[in-house]
C-alpha atoms as a PDB file:
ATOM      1  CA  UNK A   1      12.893  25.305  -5.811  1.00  0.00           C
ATOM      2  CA  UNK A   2       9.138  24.770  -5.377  1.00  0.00           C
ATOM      3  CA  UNK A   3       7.889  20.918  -4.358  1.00  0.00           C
ATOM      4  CA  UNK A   4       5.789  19.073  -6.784  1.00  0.00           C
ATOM      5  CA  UNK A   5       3.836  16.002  -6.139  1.00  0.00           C
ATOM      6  CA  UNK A   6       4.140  12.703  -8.558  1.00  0.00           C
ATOM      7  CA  UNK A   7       1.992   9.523  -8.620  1.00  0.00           C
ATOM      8  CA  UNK A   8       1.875   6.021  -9.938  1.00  0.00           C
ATOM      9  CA  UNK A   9      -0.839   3.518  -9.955  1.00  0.00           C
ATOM     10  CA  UNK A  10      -0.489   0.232  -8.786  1.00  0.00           C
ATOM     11  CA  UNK A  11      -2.885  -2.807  -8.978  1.00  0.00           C
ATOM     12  CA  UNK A  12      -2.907  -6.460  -7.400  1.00  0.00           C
ATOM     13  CA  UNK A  13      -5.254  -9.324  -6.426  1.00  0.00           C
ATOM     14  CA  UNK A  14      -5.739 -10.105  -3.076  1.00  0.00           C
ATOM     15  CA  UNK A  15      -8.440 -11.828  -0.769  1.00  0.00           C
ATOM     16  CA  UNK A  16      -9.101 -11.466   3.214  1.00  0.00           C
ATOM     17  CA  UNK A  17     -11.743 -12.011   5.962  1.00  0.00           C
ATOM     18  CA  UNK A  18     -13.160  -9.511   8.033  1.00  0.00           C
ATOM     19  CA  UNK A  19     -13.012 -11.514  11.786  1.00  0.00           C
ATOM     20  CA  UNK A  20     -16.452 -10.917  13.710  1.00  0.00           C
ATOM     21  CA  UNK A  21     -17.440  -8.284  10.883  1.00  0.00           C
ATOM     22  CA  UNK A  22     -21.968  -8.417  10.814  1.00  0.00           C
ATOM     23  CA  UNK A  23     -21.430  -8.514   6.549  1.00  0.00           C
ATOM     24  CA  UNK A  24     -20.637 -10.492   3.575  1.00  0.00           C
ATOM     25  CA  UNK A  25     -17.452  -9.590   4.212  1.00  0.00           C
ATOM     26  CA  UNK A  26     -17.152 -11.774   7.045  1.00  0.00           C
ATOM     27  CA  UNK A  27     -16.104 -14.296   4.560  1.00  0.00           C
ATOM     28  CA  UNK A  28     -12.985 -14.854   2.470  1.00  0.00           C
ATOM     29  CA  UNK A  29     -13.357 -13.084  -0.293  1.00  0.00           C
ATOM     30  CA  UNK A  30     -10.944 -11.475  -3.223  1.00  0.00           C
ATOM     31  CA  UNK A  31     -10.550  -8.000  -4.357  1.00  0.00           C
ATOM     32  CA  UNK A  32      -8.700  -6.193  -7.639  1.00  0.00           C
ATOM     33  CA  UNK A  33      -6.924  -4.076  -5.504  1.00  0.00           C
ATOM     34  CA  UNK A  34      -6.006  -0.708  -7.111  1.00  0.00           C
ATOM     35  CA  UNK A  35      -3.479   1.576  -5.362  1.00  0.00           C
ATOM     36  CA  UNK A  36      -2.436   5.477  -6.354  1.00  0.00           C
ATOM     37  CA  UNK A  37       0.689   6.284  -4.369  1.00  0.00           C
ATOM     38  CA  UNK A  38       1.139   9.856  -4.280  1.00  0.00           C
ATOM     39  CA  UNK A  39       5.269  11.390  -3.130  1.00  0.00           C
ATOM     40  CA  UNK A  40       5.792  14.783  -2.949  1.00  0.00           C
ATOM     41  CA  UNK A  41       9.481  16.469  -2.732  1.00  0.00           C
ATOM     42  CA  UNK A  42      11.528  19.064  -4.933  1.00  0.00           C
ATOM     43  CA  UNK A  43      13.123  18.385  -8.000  1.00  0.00           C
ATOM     44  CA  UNK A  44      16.475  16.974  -8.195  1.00  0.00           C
ATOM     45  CA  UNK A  45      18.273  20.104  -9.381  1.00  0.00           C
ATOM     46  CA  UNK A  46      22.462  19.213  -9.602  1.00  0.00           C
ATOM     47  CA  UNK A  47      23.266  19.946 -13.096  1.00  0.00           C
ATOM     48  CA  UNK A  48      25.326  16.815 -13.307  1.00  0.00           C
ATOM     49  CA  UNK A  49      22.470  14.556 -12.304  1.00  0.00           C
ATOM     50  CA  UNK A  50      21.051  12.036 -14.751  1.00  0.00           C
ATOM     51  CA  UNK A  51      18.023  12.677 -12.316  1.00  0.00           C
ATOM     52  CA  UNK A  52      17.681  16.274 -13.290  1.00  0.00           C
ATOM     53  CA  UNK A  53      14.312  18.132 -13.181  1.00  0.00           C
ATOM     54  CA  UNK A  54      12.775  14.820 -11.368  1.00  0.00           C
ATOM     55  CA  UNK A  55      11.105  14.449  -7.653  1.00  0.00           C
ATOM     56  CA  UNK A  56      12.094  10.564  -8.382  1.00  0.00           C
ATOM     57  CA  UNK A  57      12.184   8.417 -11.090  1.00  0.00           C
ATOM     58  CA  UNK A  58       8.760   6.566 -11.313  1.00  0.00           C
ATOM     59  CA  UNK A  59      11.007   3.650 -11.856  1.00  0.00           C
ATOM     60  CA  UNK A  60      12.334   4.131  -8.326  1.00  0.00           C
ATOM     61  CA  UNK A  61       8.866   4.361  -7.010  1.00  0.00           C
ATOM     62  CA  UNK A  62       7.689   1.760  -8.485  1.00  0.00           C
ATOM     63  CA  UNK A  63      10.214  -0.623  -7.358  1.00  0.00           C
ATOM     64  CA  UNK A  64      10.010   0.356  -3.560  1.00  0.00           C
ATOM     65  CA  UNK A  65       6.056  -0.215  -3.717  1.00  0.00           C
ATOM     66  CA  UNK A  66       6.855  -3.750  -5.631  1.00  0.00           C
ATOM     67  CA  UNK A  67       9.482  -4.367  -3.092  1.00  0.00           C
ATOM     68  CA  UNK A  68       7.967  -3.790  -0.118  1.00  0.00           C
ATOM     69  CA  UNK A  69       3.570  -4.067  -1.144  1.00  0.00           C
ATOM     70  CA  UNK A  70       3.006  -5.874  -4.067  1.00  0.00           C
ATOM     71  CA  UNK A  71       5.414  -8.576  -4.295  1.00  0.00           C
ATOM     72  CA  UNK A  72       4.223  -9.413  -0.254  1.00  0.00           C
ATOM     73  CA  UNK A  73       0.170  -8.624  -1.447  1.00  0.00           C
ATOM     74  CA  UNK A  74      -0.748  -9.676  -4.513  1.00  0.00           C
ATOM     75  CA  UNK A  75      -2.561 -13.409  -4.870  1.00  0.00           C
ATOM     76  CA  UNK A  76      -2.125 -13.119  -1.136  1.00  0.00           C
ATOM     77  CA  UNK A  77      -4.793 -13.677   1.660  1.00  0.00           C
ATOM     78  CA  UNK A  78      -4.793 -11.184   4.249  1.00  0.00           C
ATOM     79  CA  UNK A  79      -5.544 -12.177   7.954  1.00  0.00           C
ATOM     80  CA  UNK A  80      -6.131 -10.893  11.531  1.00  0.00           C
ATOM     81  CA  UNK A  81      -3.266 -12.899  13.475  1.00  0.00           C
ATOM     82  CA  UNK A  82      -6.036 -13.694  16.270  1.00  0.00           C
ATOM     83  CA  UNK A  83      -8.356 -14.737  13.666  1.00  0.00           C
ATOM     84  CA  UNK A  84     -10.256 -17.987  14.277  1.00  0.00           C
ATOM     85  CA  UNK A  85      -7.549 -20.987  12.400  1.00  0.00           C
ATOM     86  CA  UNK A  86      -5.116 -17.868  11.042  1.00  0.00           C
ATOM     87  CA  UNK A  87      -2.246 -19.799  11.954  1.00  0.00           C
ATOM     88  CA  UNK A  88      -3.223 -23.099  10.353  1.00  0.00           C
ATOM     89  CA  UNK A  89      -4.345 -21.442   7.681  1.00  0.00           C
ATOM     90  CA  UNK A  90      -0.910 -20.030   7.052  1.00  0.00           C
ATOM     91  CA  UNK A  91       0.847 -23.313   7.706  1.00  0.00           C
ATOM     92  CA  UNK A  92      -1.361 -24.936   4.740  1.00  0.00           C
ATOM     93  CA  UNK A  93      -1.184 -22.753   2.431  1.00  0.00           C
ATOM     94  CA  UNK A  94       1.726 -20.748   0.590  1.00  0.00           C
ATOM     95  CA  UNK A  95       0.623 -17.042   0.386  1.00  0.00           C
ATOM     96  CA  UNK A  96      -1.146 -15.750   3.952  1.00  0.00           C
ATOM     97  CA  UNK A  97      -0.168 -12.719   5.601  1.00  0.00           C
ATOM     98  CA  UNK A  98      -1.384 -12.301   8.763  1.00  0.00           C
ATOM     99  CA  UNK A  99      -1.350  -8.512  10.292  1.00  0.00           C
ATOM    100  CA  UNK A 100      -2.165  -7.323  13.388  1.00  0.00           C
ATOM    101  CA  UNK A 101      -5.498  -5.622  12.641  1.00  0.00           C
ATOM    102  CA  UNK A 102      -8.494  -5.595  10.907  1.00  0.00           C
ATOM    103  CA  UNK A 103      -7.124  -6.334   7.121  1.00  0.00           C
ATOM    104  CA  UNK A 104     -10.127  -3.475   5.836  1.00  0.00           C
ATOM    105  CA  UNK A 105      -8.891  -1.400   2.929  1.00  0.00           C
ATOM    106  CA  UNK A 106      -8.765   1.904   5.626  1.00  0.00           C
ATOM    107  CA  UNK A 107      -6.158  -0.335   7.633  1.00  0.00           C
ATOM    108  CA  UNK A 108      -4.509  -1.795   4.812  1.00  0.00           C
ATOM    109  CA  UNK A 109      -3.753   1.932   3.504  1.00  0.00           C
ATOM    110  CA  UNK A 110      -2.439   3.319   6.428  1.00  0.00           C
ATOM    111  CA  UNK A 111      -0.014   0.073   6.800  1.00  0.00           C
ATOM    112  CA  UNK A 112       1.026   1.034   3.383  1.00  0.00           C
ATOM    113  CA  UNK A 113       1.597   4.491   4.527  1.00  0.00           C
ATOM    114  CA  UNK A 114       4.120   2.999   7.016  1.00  0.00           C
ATOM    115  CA  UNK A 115       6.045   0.886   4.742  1.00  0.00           C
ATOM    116  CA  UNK A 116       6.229   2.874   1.924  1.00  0.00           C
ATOM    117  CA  UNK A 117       7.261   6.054   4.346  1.00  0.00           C
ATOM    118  CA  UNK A 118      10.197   4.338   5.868  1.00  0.00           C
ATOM    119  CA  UNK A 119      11.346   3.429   2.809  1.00  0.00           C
ATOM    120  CA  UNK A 120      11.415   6.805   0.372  1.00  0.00           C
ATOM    121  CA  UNK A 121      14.339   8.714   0.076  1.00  0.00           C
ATOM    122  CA  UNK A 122      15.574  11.096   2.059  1.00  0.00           C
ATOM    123  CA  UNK A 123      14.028  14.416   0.684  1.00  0.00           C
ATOM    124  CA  UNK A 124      10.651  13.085   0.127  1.00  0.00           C
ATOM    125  CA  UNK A 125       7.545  12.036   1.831  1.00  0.00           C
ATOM    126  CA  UNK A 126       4.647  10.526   1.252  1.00  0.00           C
ATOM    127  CA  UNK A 127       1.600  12.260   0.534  1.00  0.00           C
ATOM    128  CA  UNK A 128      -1.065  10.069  -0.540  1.00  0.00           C
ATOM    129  CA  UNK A 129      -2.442   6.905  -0.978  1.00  0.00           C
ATOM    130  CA  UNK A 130      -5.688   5.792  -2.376  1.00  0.00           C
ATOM    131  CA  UNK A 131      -6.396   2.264  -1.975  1.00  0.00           C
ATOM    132  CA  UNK A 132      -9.221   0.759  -4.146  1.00  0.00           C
ATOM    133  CA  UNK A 133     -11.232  -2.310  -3.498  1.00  0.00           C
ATOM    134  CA  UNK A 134     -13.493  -1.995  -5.671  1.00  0.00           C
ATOM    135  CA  UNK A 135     -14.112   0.121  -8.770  1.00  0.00           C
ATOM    136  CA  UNK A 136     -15.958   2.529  -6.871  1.00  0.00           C
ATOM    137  CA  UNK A 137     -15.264   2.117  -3.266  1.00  0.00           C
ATOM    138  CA  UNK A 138     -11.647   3.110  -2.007  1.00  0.00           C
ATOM    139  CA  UNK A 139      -9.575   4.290   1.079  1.00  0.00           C
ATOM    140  CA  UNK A 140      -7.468   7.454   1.472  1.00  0.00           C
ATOM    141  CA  UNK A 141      -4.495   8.355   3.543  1.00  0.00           C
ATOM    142  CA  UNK A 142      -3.317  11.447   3.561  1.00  0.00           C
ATOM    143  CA  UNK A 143       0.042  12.740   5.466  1.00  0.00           C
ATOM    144  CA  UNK A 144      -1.663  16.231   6.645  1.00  0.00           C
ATOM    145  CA  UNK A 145      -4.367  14.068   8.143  1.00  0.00           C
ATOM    146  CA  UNK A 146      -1.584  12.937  10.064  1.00  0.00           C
ATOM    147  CA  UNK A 147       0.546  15.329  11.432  1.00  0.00           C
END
């Protein structure tokens, strides 16, 4: 059976700071995140299978990225840990993540990678993801960057 790659766009909102960074985005700011999540594998091929003739159901892979991305993400502000008041920032308000790196959209997608990786079915792997912060600006990650 040959392996065939399937993708599903996701989008949230999301702000962060970029700690000691010599830009605008130095300062909290927001984002309309969009996110392409790319999984490649073979198709399910049991005859008996309600699954038949699919890599995975895009409902599948859309709940592991809500799951484990979005639902965490979205209307979320993303922090350094060892960013100046991250931890009171936190504390007074509902929705702060705080990583351990730079939250940039190259860090945030290879993060992703991570999460979404360890938590695809057995069979499949992740290929892509494109993370957009902008309409035209966006970070790729790419598994055979990575090998």
């Amino acid at each position: 059976m040959a392996k065939i790659r399937i993708s599903r766009q996701f989008s949230f909102e999301g702000a962060h700071a970029l700690q000691g960074y010599d830009g605008k985005c130095s300062h909290i700011h927001g984002h309309s995140y969009r996110m392409e999540v790319t999984v490649t594998g073979e198709p399910v091929s049991e005859e008996d299978s309600p699954k038949k003739g699919m890599v995975l159901d895009f409902t599948d892979l859309k709940r592991i990225v809500n799951q484990n991305i979005i639902d965490r993400f979205d209307h979320a502000l993303v922090m350094s840990r060892g960013a100046a008041l991250a931890t009171e920032i936190e504390s007074a308000y509902g929705n702060v993540v705080l990583v351990d790196f730079q939250p940039t959209s190259e860090m945030l997608a290879i993060y992703f990678a991570g999460i979404i990786s360890k938590n695809l079915p057995s069979g499949l792997s992740l290929y892509s993801i494109k993370l957009w912060e902008t309409e035209k600006s966006c970070a790729a990650w790419y598994a055979s960057d990575n090998e």
